[in-house]
Protein backbone atom coordinates (compact mmCIF):
# COMPACT_ATOMS: atom_id res chain seq x y z
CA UNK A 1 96.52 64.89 116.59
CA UNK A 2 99.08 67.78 115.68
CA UNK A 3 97.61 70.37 113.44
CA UNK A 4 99.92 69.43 110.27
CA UNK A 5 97.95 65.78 110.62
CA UNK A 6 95.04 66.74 110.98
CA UNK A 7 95.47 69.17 107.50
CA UNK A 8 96.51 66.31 106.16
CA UNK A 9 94.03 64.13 106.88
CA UNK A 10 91.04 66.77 106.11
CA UNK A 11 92.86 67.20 102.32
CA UNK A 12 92.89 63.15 102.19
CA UNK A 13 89.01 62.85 103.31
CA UNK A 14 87.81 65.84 100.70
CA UNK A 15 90.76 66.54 97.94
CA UNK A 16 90.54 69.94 97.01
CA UNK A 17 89.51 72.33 99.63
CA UNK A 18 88.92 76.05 100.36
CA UNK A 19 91.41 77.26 102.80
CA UNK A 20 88.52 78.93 105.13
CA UNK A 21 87.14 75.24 105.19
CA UNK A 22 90.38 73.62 106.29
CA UNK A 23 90.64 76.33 109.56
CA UNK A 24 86.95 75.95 110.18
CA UNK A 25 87.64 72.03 110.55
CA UNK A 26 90.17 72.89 112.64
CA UNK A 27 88.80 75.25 114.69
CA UNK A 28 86.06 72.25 115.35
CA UNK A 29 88.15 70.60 116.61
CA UNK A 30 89.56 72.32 119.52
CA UNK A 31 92.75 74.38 117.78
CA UNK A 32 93.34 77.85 117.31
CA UNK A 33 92.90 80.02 113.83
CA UNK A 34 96.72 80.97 113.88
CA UNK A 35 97.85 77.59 114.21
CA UNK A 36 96.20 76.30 111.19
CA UNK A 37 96.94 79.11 109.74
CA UNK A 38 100.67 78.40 110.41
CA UNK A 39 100.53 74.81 109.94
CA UNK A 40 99.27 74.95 106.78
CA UNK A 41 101.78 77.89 105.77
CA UNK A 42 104.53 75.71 106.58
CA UNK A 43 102.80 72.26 104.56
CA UNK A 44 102.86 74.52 101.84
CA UNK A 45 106.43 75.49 102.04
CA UNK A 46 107.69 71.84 102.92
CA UNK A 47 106.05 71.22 99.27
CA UNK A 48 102.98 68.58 101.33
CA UNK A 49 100.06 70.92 99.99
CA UNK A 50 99.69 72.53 96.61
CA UNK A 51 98.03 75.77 97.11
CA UNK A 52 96.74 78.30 94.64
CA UNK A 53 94.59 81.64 94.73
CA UNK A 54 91.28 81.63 93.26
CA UNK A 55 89.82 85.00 93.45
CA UNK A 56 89.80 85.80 97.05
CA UNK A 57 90.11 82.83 98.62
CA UNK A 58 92.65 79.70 98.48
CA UNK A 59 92.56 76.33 96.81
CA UNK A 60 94.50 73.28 98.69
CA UNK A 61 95.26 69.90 97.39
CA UNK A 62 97.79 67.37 98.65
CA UNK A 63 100.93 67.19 96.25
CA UNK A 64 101.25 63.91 94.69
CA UNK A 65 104.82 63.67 93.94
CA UNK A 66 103.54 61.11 90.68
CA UNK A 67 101.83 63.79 88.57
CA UNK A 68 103.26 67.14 87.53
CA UNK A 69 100.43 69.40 87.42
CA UNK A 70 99.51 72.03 83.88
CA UNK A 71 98.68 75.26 84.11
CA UNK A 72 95.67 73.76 82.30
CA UNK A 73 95.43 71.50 85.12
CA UNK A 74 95.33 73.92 87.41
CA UNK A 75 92.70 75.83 86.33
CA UNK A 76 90.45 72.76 85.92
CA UNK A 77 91.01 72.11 89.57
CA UNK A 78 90.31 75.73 90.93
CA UNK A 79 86.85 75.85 88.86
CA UNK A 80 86.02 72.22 89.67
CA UNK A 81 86.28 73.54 93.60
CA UNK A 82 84.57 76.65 93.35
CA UNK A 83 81.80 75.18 91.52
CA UNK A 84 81.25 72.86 95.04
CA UNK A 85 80.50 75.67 97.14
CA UNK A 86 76.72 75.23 98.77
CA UNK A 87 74.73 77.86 100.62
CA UNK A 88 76.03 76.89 103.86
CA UNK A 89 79.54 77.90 102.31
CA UNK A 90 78.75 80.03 99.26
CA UNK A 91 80.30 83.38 99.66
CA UNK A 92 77.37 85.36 98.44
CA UNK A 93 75.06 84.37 101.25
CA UNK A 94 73.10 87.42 101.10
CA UNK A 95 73.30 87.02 97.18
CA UNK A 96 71.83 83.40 97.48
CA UNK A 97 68.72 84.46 99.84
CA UNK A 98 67.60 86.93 97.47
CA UNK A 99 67.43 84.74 94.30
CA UNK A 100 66.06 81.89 96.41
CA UNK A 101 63.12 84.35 97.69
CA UNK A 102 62.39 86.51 94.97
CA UNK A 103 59.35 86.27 92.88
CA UNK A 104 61.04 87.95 89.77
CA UNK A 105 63.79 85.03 89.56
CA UNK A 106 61.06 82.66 90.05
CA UNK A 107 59.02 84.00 87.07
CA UNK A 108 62.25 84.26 85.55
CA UNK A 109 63.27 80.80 85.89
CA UNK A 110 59.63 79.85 84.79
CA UNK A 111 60.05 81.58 81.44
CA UNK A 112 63.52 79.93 81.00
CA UNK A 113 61.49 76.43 81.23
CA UNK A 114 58.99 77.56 78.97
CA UNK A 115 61.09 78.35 76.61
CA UNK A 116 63.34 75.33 76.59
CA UNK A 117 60.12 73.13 75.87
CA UNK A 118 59.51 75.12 72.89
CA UNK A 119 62.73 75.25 71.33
């Protein structure tokens, strides 16, 4: 499979998707950084793949030539696909580790329960 297919067919499988995710994928599966990289450039261009910038990373989603996408729209898409990022992927790894580890968020998070039961 070309690169442009394979883009394709990683959008179809997961909708919206983190730009770093689509050239990991491809860089599983046997092809270069700078040809993703190109391929999806030119997707993008050809009008194939919508893709916007979410703070520093980028947003992809096939185009469906059906439905004109809002600026409302939009925005519901980019926070819907941040708000997917795991630990494996999350960009605060270090961030992550800390709160996951540290006594003080767990007592934290303790008190937060507490108090929910008594409100």
């Amino acid at each position: 499979m070309t690169s442009k297919e394979l883009i394709l067919t990683y959008l179809q499988e997961h909708g919206g998707s983190r730009s770093v995710d689509i050239h990991a994928h491809l860089a599983e599966q046997g092809l270069k950084r700078e040809s993703s990289m190109s391929a999806l450039s030119k997707l993008v261009r050809a009008g194939e793949v919508i893709r916007a910038r979410f703070r520093q990373d980028y947003i992809c989603w096939l185009k469906n030539t059906n439905v004109v996408i809002s600026p409302s729209e939009m925005r519901n898409r980019l926070s819907n696909a941040n708000r997917r990022l795991n630990a494996m992927n999350s960009i605060n790894v270090v961030f992550d580790e800390c709160r996951a580890n540290s006594q003080v968020y767990r007592m934290d998070q303790l008190l937060r329960s507490a108090r929910e039961v008594r409100a």
